[in-house]
C-alpha atoms as a PDB file:
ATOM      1  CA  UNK A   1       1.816  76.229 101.488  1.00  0.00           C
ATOM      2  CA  UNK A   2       5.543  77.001 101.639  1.00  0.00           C
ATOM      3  CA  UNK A   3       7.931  77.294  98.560  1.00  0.00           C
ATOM      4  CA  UNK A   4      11.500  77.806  98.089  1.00  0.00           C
ATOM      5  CA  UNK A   5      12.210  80.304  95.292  1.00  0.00           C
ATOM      6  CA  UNK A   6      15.209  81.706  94.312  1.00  0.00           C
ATOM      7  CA  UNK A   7      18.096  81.693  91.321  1.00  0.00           C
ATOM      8  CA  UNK A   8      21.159  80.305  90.707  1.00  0.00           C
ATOM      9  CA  UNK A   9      23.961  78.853  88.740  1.00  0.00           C
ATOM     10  CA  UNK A  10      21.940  80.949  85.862  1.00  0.00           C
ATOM     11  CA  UNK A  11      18.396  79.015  86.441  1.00  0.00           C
ATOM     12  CA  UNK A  12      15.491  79.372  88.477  1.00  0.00           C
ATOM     13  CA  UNK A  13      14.676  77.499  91.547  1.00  0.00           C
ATOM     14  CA  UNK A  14      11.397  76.516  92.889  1.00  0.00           C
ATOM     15  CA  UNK A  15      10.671  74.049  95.741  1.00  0.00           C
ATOM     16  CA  UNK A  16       7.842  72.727  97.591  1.00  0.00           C
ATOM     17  CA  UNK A  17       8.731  73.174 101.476  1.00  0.00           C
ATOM     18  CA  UNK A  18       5.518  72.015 102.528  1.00  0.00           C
ATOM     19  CA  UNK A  19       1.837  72.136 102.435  1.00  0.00           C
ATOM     20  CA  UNK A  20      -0.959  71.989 106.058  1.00  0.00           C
ATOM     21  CA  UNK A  21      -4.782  71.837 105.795  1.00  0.00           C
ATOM     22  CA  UNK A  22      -6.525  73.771 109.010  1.00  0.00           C
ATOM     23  CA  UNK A  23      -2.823  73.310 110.265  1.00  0.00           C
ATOM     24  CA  UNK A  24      -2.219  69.826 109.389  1.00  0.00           C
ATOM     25  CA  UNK A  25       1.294  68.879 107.703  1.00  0.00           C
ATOM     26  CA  UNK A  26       0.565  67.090 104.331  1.00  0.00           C
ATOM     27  CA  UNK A  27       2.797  63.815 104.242  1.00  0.00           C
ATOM     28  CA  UNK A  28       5.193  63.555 101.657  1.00  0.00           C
ATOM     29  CA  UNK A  29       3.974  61.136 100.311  1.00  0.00           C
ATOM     30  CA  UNK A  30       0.483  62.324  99.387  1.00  0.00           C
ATOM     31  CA  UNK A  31       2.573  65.488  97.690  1.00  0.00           C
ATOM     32  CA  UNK A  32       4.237  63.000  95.287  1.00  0.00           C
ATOM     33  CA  UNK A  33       7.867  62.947  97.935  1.00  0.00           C
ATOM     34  CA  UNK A  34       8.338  66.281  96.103  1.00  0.00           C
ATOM     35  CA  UNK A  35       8.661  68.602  99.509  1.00  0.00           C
ATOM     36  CA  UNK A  36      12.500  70.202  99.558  1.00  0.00           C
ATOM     37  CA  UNK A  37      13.378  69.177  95.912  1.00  0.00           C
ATOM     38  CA  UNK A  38      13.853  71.474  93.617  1.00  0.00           C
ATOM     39  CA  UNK A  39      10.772  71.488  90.954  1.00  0.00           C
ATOM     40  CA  UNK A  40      12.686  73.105  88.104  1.00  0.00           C
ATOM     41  CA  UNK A  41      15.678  70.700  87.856  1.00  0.00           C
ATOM     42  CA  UNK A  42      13.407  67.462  88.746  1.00  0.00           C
ATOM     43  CA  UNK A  43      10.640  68.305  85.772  1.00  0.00           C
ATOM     44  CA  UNK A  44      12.781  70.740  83.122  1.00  0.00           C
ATOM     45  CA  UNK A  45      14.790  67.577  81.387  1.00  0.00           C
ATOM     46  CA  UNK A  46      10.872  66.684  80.711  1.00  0.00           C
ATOM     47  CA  UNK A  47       9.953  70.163  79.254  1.00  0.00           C
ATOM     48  CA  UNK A  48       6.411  71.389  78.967  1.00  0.00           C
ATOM     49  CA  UNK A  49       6.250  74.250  81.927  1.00  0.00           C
ATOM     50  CA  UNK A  50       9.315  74.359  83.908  1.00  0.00           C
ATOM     51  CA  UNK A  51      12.002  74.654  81.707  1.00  0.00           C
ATOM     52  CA  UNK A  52       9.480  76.905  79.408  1.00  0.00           C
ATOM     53  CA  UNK A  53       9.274  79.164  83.132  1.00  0.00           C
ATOM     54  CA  UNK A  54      13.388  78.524  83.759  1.00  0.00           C
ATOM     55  CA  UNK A  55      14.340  79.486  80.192  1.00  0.00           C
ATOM     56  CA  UNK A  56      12.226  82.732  80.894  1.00  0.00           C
ATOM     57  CA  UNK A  57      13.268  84.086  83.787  1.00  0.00           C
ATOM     58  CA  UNK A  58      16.370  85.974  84.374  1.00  0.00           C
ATOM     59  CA  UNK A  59      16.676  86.081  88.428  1.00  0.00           C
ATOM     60  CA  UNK A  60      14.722  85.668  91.529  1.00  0.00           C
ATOM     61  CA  UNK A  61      15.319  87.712  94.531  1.00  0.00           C
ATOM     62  CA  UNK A  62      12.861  87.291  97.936  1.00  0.00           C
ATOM     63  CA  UNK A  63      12.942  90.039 100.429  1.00  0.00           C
ATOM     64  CA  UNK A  64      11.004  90.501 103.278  1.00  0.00           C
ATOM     65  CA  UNK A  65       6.976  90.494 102.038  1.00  0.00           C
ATOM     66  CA  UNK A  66       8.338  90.935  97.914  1.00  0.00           C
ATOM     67  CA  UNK A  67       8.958  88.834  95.520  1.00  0.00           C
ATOM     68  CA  UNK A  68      11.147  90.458  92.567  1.00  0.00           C
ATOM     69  CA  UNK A  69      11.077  88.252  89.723  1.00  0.00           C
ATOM     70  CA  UNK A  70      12.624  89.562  86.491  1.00  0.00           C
ATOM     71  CA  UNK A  71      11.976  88.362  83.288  1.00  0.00           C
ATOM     72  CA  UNK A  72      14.521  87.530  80.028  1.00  0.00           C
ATOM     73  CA  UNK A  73      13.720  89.352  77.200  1.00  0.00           C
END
């Protein structure tokens, strides 16, 4: 599986890019058409877990083999 993660205009961002079984691409379509979109914006308005995880965390930074996510306190 493959995400996008990062943070900005002051909310997280979390993305589906894709997801293979034994190295077979998933279609779209079986992962809801939610590959490339981001997860937070599409489901927050709703509430329940992502805007609970967006309203919680304070940036998102990938580097090379880390992920540095800090928390709001």
């Amino acid at each position: 599986m493959g995400l996008i993660l990062g943070y900005e205009k002051g909310e997280a961002v979390v993305g589906l890019k894709g997801v293979s079984l034994g190295g077979i691409p998933v279609p779209n379509a079986w992962l809801g058409n939610l590959k490339n979109k981001n997860l937070v914006k599409e489901f927050a308005s709703r509430g329940a877990f992502w805007k609970s995880f967006s309203n919680g965390v304070a940036d998102i930074k990938v580097k090379e083999g880390h992920i540095l996510i800090k928390l709001k306190e």
